[in-house]
C-alpha atoms as a PDB file:
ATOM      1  CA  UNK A   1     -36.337  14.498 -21.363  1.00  0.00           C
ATOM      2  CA  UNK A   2     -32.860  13.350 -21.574  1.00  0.00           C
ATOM      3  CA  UNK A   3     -32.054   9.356 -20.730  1.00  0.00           C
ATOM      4  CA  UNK A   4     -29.599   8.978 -18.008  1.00  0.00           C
ATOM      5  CA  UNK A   5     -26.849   6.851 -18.364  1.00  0.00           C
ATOM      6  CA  UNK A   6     -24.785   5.291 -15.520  1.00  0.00           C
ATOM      7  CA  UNK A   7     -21.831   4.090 -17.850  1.00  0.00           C
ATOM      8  CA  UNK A   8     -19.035   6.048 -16.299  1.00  0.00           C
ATOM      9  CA  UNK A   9     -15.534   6.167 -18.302  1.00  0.00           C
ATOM     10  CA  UNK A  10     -12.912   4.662 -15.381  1.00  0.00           C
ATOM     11  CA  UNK A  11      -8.947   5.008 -15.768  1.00  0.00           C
ATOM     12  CA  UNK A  12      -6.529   5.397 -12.934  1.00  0.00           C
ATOM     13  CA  UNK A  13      -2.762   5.169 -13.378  1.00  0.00           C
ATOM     14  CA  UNK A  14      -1.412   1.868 -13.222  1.00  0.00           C
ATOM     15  CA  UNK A  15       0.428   0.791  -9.753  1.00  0.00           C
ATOM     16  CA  UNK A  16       4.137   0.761 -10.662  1.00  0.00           C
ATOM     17  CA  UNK A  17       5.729   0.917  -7.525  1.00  0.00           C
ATOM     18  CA  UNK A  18       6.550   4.496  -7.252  1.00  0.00           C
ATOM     19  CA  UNK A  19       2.313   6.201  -7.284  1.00  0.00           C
ATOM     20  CA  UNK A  20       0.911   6.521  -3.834  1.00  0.00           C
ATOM     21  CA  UNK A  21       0.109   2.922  -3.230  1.00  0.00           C
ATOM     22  CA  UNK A  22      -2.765   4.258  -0.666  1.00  0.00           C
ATOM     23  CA  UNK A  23      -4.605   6.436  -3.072  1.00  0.00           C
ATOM     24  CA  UNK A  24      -4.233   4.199  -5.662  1.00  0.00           C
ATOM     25  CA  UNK A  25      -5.817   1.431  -3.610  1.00  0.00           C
ATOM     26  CA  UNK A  26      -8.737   3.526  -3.235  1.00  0.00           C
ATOM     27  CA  UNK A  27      -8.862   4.322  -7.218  1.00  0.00           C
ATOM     28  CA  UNK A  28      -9.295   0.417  -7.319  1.00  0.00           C
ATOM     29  CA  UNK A  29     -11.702  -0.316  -5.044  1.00  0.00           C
ATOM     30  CA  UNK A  30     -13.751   2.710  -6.622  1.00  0.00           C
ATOM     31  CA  UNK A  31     -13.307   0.903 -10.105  1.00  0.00           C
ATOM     32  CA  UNK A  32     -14.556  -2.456  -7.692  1.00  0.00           C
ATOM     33  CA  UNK A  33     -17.859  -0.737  -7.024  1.00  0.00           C
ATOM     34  CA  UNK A  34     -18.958   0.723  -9.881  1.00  0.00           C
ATOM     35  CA  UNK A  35     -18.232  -2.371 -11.707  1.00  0.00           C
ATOM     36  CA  UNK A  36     -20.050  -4.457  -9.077  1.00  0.00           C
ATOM     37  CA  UNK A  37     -17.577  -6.689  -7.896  1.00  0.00           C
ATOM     38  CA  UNK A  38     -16.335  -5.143  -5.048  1.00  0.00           C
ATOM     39  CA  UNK A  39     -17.570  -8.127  -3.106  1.00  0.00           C
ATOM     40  CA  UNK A  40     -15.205 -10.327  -4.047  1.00  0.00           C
ATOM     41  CA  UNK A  41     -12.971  -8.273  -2.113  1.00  0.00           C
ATOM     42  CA  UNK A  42     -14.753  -9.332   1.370  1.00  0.00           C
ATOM     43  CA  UNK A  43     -15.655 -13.027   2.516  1.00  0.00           C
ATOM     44  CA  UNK A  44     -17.518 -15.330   0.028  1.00  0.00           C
ATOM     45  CA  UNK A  45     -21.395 -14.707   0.341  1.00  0.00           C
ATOM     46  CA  UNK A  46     -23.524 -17.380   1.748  1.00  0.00           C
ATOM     47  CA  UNK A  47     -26.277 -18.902  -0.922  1.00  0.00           C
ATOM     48  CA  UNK A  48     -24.178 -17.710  -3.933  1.00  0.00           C
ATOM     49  CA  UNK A  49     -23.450 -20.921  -5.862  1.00  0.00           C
ATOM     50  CA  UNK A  50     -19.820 -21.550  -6.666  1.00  0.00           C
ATOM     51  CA  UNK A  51     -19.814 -20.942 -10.304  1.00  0.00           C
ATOM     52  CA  UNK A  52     -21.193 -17.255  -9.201  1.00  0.00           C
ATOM     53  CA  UNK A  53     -18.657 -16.669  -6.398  1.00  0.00           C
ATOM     54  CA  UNK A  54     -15.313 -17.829  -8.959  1.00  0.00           C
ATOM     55  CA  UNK A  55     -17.310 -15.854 -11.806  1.00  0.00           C
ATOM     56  CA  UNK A  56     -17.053 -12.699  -9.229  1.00  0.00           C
ATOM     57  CA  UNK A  57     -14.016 -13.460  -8.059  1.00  0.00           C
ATOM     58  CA  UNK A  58     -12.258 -13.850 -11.614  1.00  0.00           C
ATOM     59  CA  UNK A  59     -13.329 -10.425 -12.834  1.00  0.00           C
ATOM     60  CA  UNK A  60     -12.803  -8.722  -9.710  1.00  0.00           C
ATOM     61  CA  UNK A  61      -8.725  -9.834  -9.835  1.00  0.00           C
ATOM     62  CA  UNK A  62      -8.780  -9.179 -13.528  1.00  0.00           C
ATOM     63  CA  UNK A  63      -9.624  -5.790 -13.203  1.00  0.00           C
ATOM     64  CA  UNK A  64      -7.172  -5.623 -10.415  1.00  0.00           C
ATOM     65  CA  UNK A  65      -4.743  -7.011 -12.763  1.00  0.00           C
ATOM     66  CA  UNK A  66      -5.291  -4.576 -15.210  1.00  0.00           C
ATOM     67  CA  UNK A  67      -4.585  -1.391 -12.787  1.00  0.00           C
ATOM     68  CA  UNK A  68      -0.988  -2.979 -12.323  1.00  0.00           C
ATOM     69  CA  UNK A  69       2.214  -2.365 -14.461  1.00  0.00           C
ATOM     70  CA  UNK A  70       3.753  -4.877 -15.831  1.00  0.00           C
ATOM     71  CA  UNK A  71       6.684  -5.164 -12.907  1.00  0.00           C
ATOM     72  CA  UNK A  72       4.431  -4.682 -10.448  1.00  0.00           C
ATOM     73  CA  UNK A  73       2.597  -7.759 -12.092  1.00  0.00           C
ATOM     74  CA  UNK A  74       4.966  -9.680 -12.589  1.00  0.00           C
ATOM     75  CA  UNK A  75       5.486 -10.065  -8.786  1.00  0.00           C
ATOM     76  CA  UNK A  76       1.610 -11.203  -8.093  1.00  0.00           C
ATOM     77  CA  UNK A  77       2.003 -13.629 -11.035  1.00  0.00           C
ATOM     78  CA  UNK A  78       1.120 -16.373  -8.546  1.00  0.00           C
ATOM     79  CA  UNK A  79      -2.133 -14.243  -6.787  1.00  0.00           C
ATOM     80  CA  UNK A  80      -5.383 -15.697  -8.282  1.00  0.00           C
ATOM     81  CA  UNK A  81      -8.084 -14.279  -6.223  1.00  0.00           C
ATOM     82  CA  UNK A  82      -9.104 -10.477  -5.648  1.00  0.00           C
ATOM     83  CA  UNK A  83      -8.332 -10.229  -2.174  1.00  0.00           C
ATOM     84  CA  UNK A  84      -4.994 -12.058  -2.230  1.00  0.00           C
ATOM     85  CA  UNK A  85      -3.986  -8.984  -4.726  1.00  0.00           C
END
């Protein structure tokens, strides 16, 4: 019986102002999920300490970060969370 693995390879072009800004929106949220921190994208949960919710947050606009090209990110140098990106 073969194990089965839920690592999945993710790459989407980077957002350089001339892609479909719509689809590739939806590339990103998809990377979001199956990374787990598609949350951050929504209001902070209730219970989760602080240390947890910036943790979250942090990776989540990192990852957004890292699905933009490098004009595109130079305009949301001064966007630190997820959902202000």
């Amino acid at each position: 019986m073969s194990g089965y693995s839920s690592a999945v390879k993710l790459e989407i072009e980077k957002f350089n102002g001339r892609i479909n800004f719509g689809l590739w929106q939806i590339q990103v949220k998809d990377v979001l999920i199956q990374s787990g921190l598609h949350k951050a994208l929504k209001e902070r949960i209730s219970g989760m300490k602080d240390e947890d919710w910036e943790e979250l947050d942090l990776r989540a606009a990192s990852a957004i970060r890292l699905c933009l090209a490098k004009n595109v990110l130079a305009n949301a140098q001064g966007m630190k969370t997820a959902k202000e990106l």
